[in-house]
C-alpha atoms as a PDB file:
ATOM      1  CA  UNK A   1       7.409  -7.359   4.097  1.00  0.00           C
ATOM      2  CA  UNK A   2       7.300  -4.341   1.433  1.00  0.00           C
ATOM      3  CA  UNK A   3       9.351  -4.532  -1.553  1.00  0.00           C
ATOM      4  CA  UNK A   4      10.386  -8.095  -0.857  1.00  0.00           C
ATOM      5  CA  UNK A   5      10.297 -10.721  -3.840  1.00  0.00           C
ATOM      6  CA  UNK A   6      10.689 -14.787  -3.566  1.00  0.00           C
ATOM      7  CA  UNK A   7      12.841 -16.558  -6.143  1.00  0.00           C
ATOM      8  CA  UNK A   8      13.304 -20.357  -5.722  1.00  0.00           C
ATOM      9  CA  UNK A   9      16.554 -21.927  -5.589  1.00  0.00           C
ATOM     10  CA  UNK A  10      18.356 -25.247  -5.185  1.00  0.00           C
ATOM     11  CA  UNK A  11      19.213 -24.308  -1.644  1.00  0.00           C
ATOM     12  CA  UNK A  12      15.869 -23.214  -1.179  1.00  0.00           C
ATOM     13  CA  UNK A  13      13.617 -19.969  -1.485  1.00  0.00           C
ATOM     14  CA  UNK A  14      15.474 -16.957  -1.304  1.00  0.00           C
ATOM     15  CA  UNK A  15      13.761 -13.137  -0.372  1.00  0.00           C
ATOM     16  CA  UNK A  16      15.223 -10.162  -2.491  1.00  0.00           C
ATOM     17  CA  UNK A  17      14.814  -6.687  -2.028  1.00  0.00           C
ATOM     18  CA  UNK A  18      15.991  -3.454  -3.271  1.00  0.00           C
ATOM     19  CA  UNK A  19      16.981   0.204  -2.687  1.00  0.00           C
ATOM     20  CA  UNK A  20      17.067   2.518  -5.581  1.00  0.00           C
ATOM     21  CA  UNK A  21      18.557   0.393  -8.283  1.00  0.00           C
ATOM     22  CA  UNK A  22      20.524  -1.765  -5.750  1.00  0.00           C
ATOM     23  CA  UNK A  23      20.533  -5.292  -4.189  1.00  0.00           C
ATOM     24  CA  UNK A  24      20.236  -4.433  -0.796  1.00  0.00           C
ATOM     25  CA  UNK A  25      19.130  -8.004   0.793  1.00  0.00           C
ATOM     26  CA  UNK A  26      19.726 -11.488  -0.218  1.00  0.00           C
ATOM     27  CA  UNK A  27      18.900 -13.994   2.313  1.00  0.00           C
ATOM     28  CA  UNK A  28      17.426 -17.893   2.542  1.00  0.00           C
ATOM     29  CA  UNK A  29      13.755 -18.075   4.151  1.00  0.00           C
ATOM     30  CA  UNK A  30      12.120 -21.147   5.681  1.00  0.00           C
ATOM     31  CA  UNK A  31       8.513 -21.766   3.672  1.00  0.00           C
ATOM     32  CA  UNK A  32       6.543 -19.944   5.846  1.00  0.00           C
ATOM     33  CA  UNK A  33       2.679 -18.275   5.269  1.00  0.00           C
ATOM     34  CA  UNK A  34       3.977 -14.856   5.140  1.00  0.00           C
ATOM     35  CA  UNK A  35       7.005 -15.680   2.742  1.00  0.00           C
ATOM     36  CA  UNK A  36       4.881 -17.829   0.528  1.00  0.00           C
ATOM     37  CA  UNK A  37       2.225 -14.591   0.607  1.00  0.00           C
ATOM     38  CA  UNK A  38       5.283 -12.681  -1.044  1.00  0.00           C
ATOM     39  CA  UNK A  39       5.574 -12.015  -4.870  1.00  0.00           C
ATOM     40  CA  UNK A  40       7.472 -15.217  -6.820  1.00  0.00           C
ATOM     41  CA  UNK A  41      10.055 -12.996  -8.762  1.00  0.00           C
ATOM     42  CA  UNK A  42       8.746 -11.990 -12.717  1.00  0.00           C
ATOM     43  CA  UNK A  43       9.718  -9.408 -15.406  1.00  0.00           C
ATOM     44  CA  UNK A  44       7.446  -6.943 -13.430  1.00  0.00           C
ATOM     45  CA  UNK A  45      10.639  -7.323 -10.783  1.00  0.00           C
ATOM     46  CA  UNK A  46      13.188  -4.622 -10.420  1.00  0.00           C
ATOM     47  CA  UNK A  47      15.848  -5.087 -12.565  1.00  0.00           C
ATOM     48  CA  UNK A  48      18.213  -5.235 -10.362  1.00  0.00           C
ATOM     49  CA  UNK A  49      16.886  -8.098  -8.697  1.00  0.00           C
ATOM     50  CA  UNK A  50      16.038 -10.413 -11.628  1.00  0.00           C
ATOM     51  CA  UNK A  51      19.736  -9.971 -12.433  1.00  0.00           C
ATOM     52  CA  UNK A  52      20.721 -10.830  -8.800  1.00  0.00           C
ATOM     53  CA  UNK A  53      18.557 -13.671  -9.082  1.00  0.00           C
ATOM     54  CA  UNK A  54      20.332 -14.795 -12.338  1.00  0.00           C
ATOM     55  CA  UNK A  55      23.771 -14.388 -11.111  1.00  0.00           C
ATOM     56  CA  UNK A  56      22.850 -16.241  -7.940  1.00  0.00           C
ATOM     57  CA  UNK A  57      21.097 -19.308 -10.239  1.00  0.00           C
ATOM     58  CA  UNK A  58      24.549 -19.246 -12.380  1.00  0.00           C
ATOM     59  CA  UNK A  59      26.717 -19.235  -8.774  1.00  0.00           C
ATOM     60  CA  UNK A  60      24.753 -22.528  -7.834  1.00  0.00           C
ATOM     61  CA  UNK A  61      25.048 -24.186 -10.620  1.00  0.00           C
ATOM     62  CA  UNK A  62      29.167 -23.658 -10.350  1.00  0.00           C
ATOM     63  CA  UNK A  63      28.789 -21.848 -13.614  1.00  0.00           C
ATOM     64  CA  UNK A  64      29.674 -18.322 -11.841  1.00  0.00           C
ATOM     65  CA  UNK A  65      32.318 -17.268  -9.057  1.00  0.00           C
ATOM     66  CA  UNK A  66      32.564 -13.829  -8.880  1.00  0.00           C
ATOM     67  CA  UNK A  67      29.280 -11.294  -8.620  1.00  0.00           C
ATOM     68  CA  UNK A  68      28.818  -8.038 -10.350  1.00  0.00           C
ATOM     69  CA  UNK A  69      25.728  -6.513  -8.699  1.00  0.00           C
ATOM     70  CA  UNK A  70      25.035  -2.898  -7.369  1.00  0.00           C
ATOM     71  CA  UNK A  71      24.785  -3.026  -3.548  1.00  0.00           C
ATOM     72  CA  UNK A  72      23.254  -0.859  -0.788  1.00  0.00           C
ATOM     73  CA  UNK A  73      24.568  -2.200   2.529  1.00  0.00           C
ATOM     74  CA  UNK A  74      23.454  -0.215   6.013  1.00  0.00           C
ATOM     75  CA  UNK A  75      25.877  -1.097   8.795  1.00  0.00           C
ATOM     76  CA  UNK A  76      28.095   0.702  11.766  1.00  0.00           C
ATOM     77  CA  UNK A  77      31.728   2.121  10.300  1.00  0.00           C
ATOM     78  CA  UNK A  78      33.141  -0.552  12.307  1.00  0.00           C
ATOM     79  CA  UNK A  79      30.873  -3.355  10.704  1.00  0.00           C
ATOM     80  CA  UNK A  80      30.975  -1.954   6.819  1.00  0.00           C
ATOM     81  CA  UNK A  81      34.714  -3.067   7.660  1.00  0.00           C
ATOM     82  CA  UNK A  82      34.591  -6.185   8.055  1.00  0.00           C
ATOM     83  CA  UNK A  83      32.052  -6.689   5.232  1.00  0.00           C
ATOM     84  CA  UNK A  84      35.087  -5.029   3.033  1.00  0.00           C
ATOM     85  CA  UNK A  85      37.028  -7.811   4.257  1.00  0.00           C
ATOM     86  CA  UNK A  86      34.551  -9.706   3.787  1.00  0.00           C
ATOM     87  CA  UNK A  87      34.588  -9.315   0.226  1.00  0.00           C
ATOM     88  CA  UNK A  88      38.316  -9.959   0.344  1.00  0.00           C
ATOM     89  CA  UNK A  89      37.678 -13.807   1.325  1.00  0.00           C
ATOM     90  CA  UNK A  90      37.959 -15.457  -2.180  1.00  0.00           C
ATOM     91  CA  UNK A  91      36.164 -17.993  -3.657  1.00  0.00           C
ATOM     92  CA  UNK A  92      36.891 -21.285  -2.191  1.00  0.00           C
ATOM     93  CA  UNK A  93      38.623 -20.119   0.881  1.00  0.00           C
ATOM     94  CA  UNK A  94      37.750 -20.340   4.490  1.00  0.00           C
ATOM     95  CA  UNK A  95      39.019 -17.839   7.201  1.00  0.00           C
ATOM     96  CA  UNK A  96      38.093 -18.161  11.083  1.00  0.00           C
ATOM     97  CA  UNK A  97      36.580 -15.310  12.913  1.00  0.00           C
ATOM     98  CA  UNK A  98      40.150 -14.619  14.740  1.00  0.00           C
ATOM     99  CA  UNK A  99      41.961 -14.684  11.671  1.00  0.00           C
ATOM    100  CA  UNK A 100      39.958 -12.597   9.965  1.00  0.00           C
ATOM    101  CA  UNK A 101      40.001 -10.658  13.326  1.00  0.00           C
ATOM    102  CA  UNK A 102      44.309 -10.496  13.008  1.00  0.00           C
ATOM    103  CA  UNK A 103      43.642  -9.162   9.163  1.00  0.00           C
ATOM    104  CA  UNK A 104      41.748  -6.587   9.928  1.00  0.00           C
ATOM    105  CA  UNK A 105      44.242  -5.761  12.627  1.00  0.00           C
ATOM    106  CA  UNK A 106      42.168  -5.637  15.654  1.00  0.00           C
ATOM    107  CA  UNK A 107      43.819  -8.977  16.889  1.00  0.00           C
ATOM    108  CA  UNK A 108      42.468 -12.034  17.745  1.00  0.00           C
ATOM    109  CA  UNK A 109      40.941 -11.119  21.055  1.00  0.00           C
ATOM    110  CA  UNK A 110      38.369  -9.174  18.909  1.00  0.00           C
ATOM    111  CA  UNK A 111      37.209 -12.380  17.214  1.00  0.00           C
ATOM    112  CA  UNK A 112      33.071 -12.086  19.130  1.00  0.00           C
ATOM    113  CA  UNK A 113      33.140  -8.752  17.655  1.00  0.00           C
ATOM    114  CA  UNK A 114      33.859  -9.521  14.222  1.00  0.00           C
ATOM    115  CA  UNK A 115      31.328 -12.370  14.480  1.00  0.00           C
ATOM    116  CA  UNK A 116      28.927 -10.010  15.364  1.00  0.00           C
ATOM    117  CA  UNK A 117      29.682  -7.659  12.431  1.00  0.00           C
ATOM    118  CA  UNK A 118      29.806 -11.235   9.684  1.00  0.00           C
ATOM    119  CA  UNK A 119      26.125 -12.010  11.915  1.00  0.00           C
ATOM    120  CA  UNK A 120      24.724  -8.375  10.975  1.00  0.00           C
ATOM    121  CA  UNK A 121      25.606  -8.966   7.533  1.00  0.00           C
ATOM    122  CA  UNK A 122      22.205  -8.387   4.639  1.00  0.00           C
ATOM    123  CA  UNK A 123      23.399  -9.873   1.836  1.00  0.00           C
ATOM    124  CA  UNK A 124      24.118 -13.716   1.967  1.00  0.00           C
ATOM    125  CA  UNK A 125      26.424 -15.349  -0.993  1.00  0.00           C
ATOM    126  CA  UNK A 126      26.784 -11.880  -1.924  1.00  0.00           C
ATOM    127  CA  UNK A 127      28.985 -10.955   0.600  1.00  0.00           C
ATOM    128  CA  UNK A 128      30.253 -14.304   1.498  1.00  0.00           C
ATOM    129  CA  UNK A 129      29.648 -14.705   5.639  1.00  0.00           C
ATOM    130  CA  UNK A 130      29.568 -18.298   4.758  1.00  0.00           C
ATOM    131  CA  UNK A 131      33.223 -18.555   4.057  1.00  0.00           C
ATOM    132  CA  UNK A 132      34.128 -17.583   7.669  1.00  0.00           C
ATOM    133  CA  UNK A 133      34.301 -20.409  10.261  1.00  0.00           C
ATOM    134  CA  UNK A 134      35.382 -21.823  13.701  1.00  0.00           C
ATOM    135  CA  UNK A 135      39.155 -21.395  14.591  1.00  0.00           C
ATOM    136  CA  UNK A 136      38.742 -25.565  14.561  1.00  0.00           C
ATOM    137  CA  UNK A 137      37.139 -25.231  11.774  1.00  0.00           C
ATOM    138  CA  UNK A 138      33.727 -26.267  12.601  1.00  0.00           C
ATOM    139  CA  UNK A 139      30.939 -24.385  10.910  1.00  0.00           C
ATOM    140  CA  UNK A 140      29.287 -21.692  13.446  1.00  0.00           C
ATOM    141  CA  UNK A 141      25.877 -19.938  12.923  1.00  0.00           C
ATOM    142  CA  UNK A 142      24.499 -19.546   9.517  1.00  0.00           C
ATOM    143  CA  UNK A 143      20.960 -17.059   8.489  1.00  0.00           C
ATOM    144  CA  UNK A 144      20.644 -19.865   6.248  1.00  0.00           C
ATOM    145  CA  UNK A 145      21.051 -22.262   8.691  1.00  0.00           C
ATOM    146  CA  UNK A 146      24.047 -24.934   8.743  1.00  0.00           C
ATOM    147  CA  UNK A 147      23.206 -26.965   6.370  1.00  0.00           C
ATOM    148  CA  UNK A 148      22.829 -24.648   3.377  1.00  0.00           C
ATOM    149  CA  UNK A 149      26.349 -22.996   5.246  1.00  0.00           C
ATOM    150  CA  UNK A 150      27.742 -26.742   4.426  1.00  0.00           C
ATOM    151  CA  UNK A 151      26.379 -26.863   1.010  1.00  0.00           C
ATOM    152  CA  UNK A 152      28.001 -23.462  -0.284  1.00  0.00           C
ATOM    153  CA  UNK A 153      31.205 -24.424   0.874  1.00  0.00           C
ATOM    154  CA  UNK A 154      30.638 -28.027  -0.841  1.00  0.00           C
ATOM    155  CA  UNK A 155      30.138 -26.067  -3.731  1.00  0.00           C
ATOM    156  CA  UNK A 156      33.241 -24.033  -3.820  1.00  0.00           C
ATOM    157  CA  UNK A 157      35.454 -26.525  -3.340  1.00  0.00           C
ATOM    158  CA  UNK A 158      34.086 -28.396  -6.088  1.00  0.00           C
ATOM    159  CA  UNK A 159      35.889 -28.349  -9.396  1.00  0.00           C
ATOM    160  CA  UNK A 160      33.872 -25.501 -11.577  1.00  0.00           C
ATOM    161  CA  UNK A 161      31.378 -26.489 -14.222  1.00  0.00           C
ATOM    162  CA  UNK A 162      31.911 -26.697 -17.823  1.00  0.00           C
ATOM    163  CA  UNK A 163      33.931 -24.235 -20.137  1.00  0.00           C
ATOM    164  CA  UNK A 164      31.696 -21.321 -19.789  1.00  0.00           C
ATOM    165  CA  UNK A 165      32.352 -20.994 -15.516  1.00  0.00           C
ATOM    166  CA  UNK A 166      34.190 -18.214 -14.400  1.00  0.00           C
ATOM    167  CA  UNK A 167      37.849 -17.944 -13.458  1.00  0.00           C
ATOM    168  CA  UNK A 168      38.281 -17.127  -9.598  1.00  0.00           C
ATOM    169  CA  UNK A 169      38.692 -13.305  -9.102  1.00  0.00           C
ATOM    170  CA  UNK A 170      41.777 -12.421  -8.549  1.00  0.00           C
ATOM    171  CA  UNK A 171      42.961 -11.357  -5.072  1.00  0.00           C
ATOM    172  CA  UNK A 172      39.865 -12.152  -3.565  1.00  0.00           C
ATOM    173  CA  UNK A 173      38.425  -8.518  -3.847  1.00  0.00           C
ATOM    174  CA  UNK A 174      35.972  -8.549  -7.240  1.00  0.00           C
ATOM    175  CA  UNK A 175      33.685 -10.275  -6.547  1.00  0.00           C
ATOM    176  CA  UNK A 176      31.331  -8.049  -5.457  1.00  0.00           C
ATOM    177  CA  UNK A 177      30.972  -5.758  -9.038  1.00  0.00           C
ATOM    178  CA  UNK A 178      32.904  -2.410  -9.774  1.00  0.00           C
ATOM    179  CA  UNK A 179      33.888   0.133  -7.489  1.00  0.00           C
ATOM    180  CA  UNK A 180      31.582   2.268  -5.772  1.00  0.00           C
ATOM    181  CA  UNK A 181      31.374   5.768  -3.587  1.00  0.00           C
ATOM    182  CA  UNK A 182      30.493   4.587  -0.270  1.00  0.00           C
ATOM    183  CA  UNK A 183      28.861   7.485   2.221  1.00  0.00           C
ATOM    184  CA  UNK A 184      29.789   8.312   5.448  1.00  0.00           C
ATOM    185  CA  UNK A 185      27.688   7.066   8.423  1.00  0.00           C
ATOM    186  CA  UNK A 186      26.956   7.640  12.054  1.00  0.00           C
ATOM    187  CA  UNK A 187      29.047   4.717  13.774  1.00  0.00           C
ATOM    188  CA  UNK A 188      27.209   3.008  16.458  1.00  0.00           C
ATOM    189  CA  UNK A 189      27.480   2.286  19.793  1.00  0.00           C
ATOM    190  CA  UNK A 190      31.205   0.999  20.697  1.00  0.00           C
ATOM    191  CA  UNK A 191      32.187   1.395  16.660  1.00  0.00           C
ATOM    192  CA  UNK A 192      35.363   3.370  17.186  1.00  0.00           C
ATOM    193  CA  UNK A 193      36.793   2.360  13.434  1.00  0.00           C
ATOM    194  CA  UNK A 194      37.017   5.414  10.891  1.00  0.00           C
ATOM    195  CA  UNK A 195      34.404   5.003   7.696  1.00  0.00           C
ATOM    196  CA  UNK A 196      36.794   4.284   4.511  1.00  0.00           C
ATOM    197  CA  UNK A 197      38.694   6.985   3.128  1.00  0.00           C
ATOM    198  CA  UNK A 198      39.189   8.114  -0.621  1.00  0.00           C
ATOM    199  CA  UNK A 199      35.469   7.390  -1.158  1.00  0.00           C
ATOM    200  CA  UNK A 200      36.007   4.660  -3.729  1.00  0.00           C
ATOM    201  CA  UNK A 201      35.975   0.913  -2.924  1.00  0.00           C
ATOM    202  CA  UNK A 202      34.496  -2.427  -4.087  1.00  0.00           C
ATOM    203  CA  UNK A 203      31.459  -3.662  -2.867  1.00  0.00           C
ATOM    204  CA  UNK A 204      29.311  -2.488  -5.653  1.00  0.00           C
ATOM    205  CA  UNK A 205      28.200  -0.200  -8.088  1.00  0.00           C
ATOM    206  CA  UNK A 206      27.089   2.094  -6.858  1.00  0.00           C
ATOM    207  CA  UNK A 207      26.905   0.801  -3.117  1.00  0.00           C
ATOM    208  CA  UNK A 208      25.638   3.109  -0.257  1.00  0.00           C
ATOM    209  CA  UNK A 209      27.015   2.149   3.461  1.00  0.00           C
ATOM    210  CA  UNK A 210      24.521   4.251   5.522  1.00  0.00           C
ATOM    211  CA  UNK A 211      23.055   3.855   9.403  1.00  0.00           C
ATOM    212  CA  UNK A 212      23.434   0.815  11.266  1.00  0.00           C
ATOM    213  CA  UNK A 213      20.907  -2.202  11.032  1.00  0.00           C
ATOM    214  CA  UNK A 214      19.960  -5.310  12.844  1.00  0.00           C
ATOM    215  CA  UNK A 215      19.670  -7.535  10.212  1.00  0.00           C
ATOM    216  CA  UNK A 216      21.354 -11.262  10.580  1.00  0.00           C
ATOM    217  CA  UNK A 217      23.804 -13.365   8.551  1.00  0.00           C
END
């Protein structure tokens, strides 16, 4: 597990790791030998990730809503999509798999697929999987397991803490930093959906969308 760091949490320990000078993983580990083996985050850290790790400390504590961190996401054309729309879910809000499905206009038939795009997704909190749920509303599967899926969602409903917390974003769509160039990738197998035009969108700055991976949300 190269390049990975462990920062502790009130949900838990979370595993960091970067590309370049961005946050490209965020996700909740069960103790484990080879996590606990892993580097407890310090100044000797990369920047980027002792800022994630502050944001994400501020976020639980209800004293932050919207993130401002660099990202470097790997996915298919079709699933860099959905994380965009991801990133449109705003804080507080919940959106079922068909629904979100119907916004990205695909329909609500292609709700498995979009769950499989949400599951694929590296960054968790980041890019907020955990605000997508059943179409009854029932929590589904979680990286971080149900329980911690439960807690985040506890949290954002929660009136925010104290005069210093800040104010929703707007829209939905900032809270994942400034925009960024996104590059073109291969799509993979079945990924029919175009990569995003115009170069310039929000999940990051600067974010790089590049081959597909396997990682799970």
């Amino acid at each position: 597990m190269s390049g990975w760091w462990r920062f502790s949490t009130r949900l838990g320990p979370v595993l960091l790791r970067a590309r370049g000078e961005a946050l490209s993983d965020l996700r909740f580990e069960a103790v484990s030998a080879a996590a606990l083996e892993l580097p407890q985050l310090d100044a000797t850290a990369p920047a980027v990730l002792r800022e994630a790790a502050r944001q994400l400390d501020e976020y639980l504590g209800a004293r932050r809503r919207a993130f401002e961190l660099p990202l470097h996401v790997e996915g298919s054309a079709f699933e860099r999509r959905v994380w965009q729309a991801l990133a449109g879910i705003g804080h507080g809000r919940r959106i079922s798999y068909a629904a979100l499905a119907v916004e990205l206009g695909l329909g609500a038939g292609h709700a498995r697929a979009v769950a499989r795009a949400v599951g694929a997704n590296s960054l968790l909190v980041v890019v907020a999987c955990h605000r997508v749920v059943g179409s009854d509303g029932a929590l589904r599967g979680y990286a971080g397991g149900l329980e911690r899926k439960r807690a985040l969602l506890e949290l954002e409903s929660a009136p925010r803490a104290g005069p210093g917390a800040q104010p929703a974003p707007r829209g939905g769509r900032e809270n994942l930093g400034r925009p960024c160039v996104f590059s073109r990738a291969p799509p993979g197998p079945g990924c029919a959906q175009p990569a995003p035009r115009g170069g310039r969108e929000n999940l990051g700055r600067p974010c790089v969308f590049s081959k597909p991976r396997t990682e799970a949300c």
